[in-house]
C-alpha atoms as a PDB file:
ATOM      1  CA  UNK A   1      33.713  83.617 134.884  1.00  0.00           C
ATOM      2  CA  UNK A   2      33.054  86.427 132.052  1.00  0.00           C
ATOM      3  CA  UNK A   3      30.373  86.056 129.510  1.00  0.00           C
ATOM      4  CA  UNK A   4      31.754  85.635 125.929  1.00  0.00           C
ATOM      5  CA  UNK A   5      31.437  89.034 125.104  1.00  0.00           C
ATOM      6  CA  UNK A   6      33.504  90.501 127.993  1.00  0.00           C
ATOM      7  CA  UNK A   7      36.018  88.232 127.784  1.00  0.00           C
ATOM      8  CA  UNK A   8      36.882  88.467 124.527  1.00  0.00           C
ATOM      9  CA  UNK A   9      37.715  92.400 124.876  1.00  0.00           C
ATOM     10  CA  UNK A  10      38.915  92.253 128.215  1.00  0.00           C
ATOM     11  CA  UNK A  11      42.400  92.416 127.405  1.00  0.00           C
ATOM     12  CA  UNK A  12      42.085  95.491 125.088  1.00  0.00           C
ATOM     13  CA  UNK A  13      40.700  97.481 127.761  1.00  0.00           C
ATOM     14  CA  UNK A  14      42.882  99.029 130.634  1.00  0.00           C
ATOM     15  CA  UNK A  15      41.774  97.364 133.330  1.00  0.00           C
ATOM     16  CA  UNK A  16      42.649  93.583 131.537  1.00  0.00           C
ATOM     17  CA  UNK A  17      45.979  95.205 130.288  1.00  0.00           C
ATOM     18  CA  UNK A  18      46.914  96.156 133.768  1.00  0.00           C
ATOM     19  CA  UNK A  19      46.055  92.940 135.310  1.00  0.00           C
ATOM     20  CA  UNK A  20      48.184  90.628 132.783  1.00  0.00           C
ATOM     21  CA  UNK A  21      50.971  92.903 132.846  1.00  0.00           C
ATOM     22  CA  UNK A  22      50.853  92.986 136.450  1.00  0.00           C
ATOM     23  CA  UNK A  23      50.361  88.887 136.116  1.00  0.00           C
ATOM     24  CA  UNK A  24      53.450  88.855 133.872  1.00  0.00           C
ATOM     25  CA  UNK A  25      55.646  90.415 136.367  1.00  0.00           C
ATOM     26  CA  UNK A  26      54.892  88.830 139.299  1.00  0.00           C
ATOM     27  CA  UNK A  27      54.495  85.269 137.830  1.00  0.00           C
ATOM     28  CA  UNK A  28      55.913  84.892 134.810  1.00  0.00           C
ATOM     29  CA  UNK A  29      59.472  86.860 135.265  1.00  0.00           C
ATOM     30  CA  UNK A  30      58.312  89.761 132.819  1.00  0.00           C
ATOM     31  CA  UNK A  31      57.074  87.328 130.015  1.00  0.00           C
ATOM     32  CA  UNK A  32      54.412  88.381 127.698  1.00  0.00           C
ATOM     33  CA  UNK A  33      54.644  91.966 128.306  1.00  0.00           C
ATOM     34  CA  UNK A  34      54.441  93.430 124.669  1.00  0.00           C
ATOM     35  CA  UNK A  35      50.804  93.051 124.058  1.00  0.00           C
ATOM     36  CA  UNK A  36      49.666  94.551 127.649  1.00  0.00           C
ATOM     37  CA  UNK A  37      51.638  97.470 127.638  1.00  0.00           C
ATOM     38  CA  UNK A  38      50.966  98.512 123.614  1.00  0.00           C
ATOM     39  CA  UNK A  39      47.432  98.591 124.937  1.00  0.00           C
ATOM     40  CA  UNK A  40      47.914 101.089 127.444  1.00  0.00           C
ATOM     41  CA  UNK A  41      49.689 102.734 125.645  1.00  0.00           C
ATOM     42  CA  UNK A  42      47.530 103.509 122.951  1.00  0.00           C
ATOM     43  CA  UNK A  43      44.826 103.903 125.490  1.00  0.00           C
ATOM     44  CA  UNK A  44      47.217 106.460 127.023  1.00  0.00           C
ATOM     45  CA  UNK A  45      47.823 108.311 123.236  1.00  0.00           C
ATOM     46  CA  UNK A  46      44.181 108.046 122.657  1.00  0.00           C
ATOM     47  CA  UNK A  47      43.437 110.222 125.957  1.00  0.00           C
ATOM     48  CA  UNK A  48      45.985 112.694 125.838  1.00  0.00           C
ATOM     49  CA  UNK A  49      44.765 113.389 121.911  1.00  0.00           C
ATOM     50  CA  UNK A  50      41.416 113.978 123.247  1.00  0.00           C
ATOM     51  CA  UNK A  51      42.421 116.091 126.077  1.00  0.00           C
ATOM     52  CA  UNK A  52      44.361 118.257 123.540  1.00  0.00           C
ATOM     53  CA  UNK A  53      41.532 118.316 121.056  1.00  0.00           C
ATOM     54  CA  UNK A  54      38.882 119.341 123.476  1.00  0.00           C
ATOM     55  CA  UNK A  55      41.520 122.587 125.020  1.00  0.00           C
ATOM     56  CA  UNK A  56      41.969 123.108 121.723  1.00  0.00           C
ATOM     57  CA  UNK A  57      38.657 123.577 120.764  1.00  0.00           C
ATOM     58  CA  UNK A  58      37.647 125.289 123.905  1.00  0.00           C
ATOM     59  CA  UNK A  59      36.220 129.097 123.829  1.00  0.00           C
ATOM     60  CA  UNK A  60      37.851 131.766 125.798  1.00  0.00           C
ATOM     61  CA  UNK A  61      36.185 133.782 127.616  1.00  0.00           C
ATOM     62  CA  UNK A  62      35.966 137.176 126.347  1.00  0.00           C
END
């Protein structure tokens, strides 16, 4: 029900991730599970690197 666009990067985003691994468990007995949680991982590394970057790059106040 997605246009062509959306569906073809739905899985790389979180919310598609969390849906088919969630799909996996409950369906599938924990099948398929590789691909869904690499990508949120990486989304999870990709956050926590920008967090760091922007405290690191953060004044103090004087």
């Amino acid at each position: 029900l997605l246009p062509p666009f959306w569906k073809a990067i739905g899985p790389a985003l979180p919310p598609g991730a969390g849906t088919w691994s969630t799909r996996s468990i409950a369906y599938f007995e924990n099948n398929a599970m590789t691909t869904p949680l690499l990508v949120l991982a990486a989304w999870a590394v990709v956050g926590a690197a920008i967090t760091m970057a922007a405290a690191a790059t953060r004044r103090k106040a004087p």
